[in-house]
C-alpha atoms as a PDB file:
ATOM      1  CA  UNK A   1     -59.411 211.936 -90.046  1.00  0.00           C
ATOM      2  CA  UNK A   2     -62.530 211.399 -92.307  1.00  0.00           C
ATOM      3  CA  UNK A   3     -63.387 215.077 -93.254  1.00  0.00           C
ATOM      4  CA  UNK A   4     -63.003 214.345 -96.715  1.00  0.00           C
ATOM      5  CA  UNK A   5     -65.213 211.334 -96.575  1.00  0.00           C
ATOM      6  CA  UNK A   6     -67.958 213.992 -94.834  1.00  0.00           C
ATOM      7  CA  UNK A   7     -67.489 216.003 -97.984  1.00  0.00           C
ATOM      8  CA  UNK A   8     -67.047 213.335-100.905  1.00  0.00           C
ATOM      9  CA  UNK A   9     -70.479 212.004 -99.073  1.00  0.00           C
ATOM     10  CA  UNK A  10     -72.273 215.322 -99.476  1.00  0.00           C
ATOM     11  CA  UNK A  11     -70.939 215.994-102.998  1.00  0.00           C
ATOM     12  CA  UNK A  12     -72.399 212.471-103.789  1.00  0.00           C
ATOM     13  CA  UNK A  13     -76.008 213.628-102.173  1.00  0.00           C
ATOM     14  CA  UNK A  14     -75.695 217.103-104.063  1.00  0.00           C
ATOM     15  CA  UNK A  15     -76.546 214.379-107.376  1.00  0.00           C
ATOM     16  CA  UNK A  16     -79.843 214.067-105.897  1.00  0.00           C
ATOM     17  CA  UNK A  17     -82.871 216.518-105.111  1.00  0.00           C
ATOM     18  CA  UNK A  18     -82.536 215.423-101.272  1.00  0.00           C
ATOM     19  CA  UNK A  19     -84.890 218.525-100.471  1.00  0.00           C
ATOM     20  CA  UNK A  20     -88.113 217.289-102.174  1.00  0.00           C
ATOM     21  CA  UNK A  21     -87.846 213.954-100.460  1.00  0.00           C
ATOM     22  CA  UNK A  22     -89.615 212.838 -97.146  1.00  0.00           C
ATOM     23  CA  UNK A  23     -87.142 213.669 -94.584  1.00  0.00           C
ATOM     24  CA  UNK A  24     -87.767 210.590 -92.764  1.00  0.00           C
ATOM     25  CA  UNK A  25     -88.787 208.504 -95.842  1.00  0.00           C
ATOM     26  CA  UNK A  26     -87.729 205.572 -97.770  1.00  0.00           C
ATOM     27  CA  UNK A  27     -85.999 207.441-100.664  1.00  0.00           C
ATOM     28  CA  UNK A  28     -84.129 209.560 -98.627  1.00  0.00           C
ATOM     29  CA  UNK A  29     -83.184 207.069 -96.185  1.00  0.00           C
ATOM     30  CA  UNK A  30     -81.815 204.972 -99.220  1.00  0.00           C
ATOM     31  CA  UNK A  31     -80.449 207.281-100.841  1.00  0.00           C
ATOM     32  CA  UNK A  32     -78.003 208.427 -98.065  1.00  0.00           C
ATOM     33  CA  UNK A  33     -77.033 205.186 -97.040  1.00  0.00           C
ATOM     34  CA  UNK A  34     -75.677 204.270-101.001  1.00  0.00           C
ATOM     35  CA  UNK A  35     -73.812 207.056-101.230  1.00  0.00           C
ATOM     36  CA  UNK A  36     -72.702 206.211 -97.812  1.00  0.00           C
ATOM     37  CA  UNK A  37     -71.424 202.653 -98.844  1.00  0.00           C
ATOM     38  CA  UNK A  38     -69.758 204.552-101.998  1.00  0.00           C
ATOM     39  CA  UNK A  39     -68.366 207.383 -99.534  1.00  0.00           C
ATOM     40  CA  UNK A  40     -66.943 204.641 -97.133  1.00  0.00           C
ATOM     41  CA  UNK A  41     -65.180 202.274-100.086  1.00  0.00           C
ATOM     42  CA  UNK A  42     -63.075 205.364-101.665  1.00  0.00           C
ATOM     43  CA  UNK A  43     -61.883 205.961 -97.827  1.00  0.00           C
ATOM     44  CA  UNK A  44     -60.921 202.811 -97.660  1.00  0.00           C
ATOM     45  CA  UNK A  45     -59.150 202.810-101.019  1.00  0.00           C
ATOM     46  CA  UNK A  46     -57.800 206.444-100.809  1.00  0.00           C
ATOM     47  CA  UNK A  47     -56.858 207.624 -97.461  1.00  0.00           C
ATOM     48  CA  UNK A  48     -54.187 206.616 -95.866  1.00  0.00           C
ATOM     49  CA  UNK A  49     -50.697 207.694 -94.324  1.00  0.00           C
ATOM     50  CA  UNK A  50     -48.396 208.499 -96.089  1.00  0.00           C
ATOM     51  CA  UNK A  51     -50.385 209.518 -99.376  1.00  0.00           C
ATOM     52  CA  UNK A  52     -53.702 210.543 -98.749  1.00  0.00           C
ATOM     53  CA  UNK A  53     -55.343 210.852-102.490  1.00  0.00           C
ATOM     54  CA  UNK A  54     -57.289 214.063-101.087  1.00  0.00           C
ATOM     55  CA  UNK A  55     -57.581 215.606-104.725  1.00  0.00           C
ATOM     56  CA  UNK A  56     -59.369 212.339-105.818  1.00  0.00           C
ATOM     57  CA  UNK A  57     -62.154 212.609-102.049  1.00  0.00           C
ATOM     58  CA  UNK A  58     -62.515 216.207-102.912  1.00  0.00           C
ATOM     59  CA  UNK A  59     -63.295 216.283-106.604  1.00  0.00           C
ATOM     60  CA  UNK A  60     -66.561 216.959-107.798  1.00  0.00           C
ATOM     61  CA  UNK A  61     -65.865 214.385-111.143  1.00  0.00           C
ATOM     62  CA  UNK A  62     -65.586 211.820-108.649  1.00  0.00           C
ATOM     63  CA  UNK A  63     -68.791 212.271-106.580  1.00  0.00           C
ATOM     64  CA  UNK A  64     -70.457 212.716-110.223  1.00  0.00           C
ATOM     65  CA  UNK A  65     -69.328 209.376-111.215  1.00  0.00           C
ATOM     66  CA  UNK A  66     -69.780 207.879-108.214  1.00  0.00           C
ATOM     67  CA  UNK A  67     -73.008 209.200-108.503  1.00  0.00           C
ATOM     68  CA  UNK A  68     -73.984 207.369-111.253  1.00  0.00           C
ATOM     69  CA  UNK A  69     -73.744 203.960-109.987  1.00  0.00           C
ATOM     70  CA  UNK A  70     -76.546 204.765-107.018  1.00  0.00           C
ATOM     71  CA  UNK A  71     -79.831 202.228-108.167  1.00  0.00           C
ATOM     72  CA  UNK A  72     -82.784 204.325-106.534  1.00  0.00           C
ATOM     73  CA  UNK A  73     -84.631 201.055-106.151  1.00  0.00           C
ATOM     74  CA  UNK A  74     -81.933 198.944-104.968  1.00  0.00           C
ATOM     75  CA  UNK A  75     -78.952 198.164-102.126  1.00  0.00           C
ATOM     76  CA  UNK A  76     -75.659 197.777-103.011  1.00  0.00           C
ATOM     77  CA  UNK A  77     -73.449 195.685-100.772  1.00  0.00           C
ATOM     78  CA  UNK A  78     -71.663 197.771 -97.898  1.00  0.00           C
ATOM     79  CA  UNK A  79     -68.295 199.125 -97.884  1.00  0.00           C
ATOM     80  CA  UNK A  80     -65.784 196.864 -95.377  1.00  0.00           C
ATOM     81  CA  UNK A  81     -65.130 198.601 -91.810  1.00  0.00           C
ATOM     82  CA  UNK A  82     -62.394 200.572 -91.099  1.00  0.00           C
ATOM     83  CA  UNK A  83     -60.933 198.763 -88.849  1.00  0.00           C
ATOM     84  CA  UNK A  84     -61.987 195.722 -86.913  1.00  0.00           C
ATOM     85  CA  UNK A  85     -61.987 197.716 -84.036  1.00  0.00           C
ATOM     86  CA  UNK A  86     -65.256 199.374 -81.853  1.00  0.00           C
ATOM     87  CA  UNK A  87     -64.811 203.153 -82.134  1.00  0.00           C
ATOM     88  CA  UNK A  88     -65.700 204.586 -78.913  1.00  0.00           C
ATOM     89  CA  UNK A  89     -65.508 207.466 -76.364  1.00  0.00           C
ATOM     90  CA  UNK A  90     -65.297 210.413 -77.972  1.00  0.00           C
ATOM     91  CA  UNK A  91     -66.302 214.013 -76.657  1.00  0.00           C
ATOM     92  CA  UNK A  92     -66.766 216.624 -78.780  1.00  0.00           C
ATOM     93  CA  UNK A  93     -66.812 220.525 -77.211  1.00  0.00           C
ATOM     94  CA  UNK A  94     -67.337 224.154 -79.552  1.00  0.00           C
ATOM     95  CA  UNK A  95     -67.253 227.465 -78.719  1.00  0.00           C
ATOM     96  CA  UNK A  96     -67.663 230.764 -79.744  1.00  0.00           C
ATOM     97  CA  UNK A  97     -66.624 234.175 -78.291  1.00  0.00           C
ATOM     98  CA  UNK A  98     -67.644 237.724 -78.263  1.00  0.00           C
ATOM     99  CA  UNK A  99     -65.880 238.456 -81.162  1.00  0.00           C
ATOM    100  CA  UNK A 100     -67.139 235.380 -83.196  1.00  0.00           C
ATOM    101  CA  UNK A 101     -64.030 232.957 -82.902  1.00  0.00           C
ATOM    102  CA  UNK A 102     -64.724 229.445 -83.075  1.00  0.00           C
ATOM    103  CA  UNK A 103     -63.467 226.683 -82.194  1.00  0.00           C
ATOM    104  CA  UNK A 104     -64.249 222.967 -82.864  1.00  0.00           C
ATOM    105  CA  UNK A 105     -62.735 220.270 -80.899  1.00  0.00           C
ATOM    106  CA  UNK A 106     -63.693 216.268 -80.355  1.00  0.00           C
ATOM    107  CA  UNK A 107     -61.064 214.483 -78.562  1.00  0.00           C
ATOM    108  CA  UNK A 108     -60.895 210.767 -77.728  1.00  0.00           C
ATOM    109  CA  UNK A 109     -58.053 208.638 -76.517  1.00  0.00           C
ATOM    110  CA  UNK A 110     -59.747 205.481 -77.868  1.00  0.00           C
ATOM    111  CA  UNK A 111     -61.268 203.357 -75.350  1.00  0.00           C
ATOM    112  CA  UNK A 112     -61.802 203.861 -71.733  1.00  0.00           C
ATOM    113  CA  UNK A 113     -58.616 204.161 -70.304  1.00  0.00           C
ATOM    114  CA  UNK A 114     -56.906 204.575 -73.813  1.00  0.00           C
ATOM    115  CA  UNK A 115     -53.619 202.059 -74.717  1.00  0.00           C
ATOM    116  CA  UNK A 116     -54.142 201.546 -71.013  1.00  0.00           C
ATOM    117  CA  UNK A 117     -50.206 202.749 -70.429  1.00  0.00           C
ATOM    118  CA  UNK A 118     -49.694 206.604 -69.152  1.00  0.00           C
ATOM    119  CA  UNK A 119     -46.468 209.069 -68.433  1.00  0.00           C
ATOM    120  CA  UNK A 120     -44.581 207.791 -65.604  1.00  0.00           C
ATOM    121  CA  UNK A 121     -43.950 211.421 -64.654  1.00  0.00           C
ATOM    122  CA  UNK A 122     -47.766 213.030 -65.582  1.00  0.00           C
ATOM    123  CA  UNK A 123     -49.611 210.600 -65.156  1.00  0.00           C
ATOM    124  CA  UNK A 124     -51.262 211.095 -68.584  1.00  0.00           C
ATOM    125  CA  UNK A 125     -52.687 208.301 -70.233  1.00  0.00           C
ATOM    126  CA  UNK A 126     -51.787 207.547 -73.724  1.00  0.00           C
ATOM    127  CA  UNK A 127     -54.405 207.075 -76.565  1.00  0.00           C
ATOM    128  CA  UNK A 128     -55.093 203.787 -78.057  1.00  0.00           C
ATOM    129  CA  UNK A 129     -55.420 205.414 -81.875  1.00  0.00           C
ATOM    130  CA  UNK A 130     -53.297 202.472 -83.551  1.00  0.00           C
ATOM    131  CA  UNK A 131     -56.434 199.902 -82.963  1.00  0.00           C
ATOM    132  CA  UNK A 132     -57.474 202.298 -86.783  1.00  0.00           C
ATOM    133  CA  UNK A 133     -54.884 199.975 -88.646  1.00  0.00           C
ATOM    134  CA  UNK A 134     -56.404 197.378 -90.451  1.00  0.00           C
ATOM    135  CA  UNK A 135     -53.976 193.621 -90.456  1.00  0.00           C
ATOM    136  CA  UNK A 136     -54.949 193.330 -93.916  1.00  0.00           C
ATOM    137  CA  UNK A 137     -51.996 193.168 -96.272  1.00  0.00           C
ATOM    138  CA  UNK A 138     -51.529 195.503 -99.111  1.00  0.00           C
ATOM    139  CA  UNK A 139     -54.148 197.691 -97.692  1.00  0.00           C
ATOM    140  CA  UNK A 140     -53.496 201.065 -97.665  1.00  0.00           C
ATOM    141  CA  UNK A 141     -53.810 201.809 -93.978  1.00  0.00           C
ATOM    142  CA  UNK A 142     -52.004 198.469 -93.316  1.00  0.00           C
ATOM    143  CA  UNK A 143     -49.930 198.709 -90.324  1.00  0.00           C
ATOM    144  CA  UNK A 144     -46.642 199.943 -90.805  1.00  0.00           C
ATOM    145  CA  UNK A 145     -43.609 201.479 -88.844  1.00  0.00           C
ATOM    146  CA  UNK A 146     -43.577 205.376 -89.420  1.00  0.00           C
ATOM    147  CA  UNK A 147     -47.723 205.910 -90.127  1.00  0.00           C
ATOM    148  CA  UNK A 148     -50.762 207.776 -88.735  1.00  0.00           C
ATOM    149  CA  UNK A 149     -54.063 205.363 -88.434  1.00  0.00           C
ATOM    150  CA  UNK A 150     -56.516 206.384 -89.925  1.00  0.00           C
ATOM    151  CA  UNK A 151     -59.095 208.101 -87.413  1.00  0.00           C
ATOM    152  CA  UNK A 152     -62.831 208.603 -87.541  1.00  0.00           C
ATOM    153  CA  UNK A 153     -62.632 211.970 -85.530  1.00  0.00           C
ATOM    154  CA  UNK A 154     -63.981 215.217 -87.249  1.00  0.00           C
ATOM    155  CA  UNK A 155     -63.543 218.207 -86.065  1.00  0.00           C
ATOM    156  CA  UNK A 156     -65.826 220.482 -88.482  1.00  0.00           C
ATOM    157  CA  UNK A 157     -66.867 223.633 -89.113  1.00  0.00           C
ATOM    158  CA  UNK A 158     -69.669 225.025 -91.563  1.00  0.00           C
ATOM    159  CA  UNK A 159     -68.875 228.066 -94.011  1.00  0.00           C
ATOM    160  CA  UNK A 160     -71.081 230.338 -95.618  1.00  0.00           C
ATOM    161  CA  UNK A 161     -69.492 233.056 -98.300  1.00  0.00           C
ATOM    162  CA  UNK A 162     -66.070 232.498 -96.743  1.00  0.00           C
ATOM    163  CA  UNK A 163     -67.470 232.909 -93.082  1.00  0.00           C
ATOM    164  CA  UNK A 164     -67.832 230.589 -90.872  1.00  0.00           C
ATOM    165  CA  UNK A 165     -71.304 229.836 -89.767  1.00  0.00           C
ATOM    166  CA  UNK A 166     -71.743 227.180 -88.194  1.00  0.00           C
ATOM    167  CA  UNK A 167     -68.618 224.856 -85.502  1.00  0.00           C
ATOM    168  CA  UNK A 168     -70.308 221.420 -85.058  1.00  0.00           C
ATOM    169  CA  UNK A 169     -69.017 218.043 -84.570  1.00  0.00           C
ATOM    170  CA  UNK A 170     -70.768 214.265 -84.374  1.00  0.00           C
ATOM    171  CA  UNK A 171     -69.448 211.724 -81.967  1.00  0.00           C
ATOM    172  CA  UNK A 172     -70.023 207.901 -83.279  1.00  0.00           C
ATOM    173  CA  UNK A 173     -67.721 206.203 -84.462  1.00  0.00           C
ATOM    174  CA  UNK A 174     -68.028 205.036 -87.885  1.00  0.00           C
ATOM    175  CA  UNK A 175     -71.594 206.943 -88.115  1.00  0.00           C
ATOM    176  CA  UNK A 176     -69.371 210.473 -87.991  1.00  0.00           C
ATOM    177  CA  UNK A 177     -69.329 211.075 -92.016  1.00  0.00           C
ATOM    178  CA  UNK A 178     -72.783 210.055 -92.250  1.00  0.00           C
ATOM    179  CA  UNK A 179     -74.101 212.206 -89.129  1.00  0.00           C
ATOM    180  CA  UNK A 180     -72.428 214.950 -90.829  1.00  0.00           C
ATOM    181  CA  UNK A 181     -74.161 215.058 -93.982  1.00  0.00           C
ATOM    182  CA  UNK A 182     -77.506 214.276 -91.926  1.00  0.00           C
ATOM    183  CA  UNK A 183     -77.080 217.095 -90.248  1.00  0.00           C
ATOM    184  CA  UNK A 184     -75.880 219.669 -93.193  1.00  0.00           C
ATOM    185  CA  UNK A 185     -78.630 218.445 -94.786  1.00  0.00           C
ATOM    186  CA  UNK A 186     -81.300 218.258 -92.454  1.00  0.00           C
ATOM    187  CA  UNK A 187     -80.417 222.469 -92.121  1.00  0.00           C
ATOM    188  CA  UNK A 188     -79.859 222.970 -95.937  1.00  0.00           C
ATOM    189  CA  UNK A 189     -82.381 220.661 -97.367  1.00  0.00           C
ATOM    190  CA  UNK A 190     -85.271 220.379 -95.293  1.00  0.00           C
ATOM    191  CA  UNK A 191     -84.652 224.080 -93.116  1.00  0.00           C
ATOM    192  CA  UNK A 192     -84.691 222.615 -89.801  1.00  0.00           C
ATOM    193  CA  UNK A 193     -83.986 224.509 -86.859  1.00  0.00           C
ATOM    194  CA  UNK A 194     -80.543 223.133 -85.172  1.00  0.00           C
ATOM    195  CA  UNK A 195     -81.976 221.441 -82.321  1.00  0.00           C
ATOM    196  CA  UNK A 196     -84.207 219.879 -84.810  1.00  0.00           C
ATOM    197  CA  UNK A 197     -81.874 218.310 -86.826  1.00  0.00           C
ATOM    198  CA  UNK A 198     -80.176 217.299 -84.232  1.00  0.00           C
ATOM    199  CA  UNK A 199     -83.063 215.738 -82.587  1.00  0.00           C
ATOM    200  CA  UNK A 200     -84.513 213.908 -85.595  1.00  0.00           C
ATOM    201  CA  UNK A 201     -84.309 210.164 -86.299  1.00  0.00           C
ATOM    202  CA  UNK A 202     -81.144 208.921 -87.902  1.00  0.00           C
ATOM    203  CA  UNK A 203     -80.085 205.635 -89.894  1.00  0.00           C
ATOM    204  CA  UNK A 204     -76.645 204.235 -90.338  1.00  0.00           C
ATOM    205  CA  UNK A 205     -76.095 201.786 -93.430  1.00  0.00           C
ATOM    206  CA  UNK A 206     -72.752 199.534 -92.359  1.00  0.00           C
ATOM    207  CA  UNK A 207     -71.582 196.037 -92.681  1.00  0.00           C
ATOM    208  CA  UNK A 208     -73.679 194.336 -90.333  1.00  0.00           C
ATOM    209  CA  UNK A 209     -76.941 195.525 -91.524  1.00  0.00           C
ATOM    210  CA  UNK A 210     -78.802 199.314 -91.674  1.00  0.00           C
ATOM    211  CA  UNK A 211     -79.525 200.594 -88.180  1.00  0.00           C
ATOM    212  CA  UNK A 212     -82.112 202.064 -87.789  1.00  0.00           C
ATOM    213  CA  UNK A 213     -83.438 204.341 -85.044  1.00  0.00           C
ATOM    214  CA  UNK A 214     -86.784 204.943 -83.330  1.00  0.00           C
ATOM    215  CA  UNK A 215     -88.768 207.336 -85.306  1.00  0.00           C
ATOM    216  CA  UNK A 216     -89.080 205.446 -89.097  1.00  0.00           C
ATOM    217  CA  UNK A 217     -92.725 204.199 -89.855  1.00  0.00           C
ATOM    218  CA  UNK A 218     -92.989 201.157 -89.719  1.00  0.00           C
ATOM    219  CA  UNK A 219     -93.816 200.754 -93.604  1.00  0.00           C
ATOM    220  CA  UNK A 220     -90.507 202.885 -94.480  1.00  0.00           C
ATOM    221  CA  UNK A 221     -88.578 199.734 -92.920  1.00  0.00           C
ATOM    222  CA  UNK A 222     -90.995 197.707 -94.540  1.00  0.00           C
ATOM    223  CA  UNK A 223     -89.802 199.688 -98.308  1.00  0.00           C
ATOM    224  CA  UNK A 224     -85.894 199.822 -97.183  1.00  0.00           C
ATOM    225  CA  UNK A 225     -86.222 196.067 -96.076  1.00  0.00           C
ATOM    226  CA  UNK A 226     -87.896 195.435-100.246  1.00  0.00           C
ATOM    227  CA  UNK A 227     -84.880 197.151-101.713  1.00  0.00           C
ATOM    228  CA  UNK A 228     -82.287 194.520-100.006  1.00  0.00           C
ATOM    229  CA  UNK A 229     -81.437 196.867 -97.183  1.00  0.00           C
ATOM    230  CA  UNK A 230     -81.099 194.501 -93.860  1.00  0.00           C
ATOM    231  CA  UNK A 231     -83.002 196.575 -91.605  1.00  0.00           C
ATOM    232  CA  UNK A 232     -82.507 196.071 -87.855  1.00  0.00           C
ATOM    233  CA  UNK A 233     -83.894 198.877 -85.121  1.00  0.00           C
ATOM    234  CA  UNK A 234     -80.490 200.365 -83.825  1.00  0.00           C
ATOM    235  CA  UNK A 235     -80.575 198.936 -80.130  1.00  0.00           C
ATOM    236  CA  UNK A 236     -78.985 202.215 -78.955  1.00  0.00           C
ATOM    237  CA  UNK A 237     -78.528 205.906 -80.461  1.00  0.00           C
ATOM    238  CA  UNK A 238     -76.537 206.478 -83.705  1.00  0.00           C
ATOM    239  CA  UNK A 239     -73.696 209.529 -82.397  1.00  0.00           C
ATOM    240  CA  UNK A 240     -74.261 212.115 -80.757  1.00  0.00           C
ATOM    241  CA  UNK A 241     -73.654 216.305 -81.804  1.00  0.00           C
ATOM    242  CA  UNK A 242     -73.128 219.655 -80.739  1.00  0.00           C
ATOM    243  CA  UNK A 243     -72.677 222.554 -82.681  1.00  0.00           C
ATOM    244  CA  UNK A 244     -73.232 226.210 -82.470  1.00  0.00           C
ATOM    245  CA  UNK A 245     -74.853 228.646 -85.420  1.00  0.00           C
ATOM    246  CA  UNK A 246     -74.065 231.994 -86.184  1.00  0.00           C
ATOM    247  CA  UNK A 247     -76.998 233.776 -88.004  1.00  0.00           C
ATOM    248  CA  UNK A 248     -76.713 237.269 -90.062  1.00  0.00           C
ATOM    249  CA  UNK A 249     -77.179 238.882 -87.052  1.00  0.00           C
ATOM    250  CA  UNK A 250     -74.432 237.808 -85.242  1.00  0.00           C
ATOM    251  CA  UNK A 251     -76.836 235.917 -82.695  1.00  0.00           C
ATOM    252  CA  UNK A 252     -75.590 232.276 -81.759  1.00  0.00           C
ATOM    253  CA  UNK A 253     -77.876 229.520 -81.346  1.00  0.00           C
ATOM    254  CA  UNK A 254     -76.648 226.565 -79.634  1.00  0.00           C
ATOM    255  CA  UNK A 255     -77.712 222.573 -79.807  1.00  0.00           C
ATOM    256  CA  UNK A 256     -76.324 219.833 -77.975  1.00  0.00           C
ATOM    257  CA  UNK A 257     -78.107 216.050 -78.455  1.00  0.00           C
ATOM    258  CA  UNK A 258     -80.125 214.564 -75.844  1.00  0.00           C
ATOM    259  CA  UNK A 259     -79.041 211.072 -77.223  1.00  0.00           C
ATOM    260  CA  UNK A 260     -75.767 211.740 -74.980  1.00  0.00           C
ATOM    261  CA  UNK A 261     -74.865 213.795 -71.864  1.00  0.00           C
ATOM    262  CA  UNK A 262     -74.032 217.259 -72.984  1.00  0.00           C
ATOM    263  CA  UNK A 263     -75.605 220.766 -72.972  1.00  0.00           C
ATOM    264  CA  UNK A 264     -75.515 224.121 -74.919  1.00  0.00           C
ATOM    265  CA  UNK A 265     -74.806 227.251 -72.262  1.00  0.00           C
ATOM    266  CA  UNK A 266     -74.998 230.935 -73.148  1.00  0.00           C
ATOM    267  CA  UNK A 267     -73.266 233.728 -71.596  1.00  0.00           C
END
């Protein structure tokens, strides 16, 4: 999975003062989708099965000097896709009980109907998760007899002091790492209520060009479009989350997008 791409993406934005930025302005919007393309290229270059480099994702140093090589004026070129795959059809469910146990779970067998084979004797169809392998040889997630694809699927959770505070998980795709640190940050940064972070516009920097949803001024494309960005209105909404918060009261406060079908139920 790409938890460590979430992270190595929000270590990179922790470089910048996200918080005093426009929430839905140029700078911001830049800035995320850089360290995006920076986030995306050390995936591709460090995880993989058998020998994830997790120490390398996870280290501050490297966000640091990745960092470094952000222009705040200017695109770099986008990371290359995971796969050449569409990455589709993924549901994502949380809970929490009385006693404040969480879980997180998103689930997807790839694909409508999966590999399209199931069990003989269950009838259970079998997921299609080897379309992740890249054909390219000498890649690390080359396939291979014996290895685990690498997955976009995220099942997170949000600590505080140890504690966890927060079960959540984005449905997308490719967007997942990115709609992570959107919404992290749209709660940390700019001190959004959860269904407002959830609600608010997104943007998506990836090969073939930087989506954009409705909700940007026009003159923020306008700026992104100046820097080199290739801005094209996303035809159709960038993922999709759900996640539940805990507060210091032990109240929960649920959040499902309206972007997809879903809905957050008390009891």
């Amino acid at each position: 999975g790409q938890g460590a791409t979430a992270i190595l993406l929000l270590n990179i934005l922790g470089h910048f003062d996200i918080a005093r930025m426009d929430p839905f302005g140029t700078e911001r919007a830049h800035i995320e989708a850089e360290a995006t393309k920076l986030a995306f290229d050390a995936r591709n270059r460090f995880l993989a099965d058998p020998t994830p480099r997790l120490d390398h994702m996870l280290s501050q140093a490297t966000a640091a000097s990745l960092a470094t090589l952000i222009n705040p004026k200017k695109a770099m070129p986008s990371a290359a896709p995971l796969t050449e795959a569409i990455h589709k059809d993924t549901v994502y469910i949380t809970v929490v009980d009385k006693d404040r146990m969480a879980v997180s779970l998103i689930y997807s067998i790839f694909w409508g109907f999966g590999s399209g084979f199931a069990s003989e004797k269950f009838g259970i169809l079998f997921q299609n998760r080897g379309a992740g392998f890249t054909l390219t040889e000498g890649h690390p997630n080359e396939l291979a007899g014996g290895k685990r694809p690498m997955h976009t699927i995220i099942p997170a959770m949000l600590r505080k002091n140890g504690k966890v505070i927060m079960p959540f998980g984005v449905m997308g795709g490719a967007y997942q790492p990115t709609g992570h640190a959107r919404l992290v940050s749209n709660l940390l940064d700019f001190d959004m209520d959860l269904q407002t972070a959830i609600d608010a516009p997104r943007c998506f920097s990836r090969p073939e060009g930087m989506m954009v949803e409705r909700g940007y001024a026009p003159a923020v494309l306008a700026e992104l479009a100046a820097m080199g960005h290739d801005v094209k209105v996303s035809p159709e909404p960038l993922g999709g989350a759900q996640a539940i918060m805990m507060d210091d009261r032990g109240v929960l406060v649920g959040a499902s997008d309206p972007r997809k079908d879903g809905c957050a139920l008390g009891y």
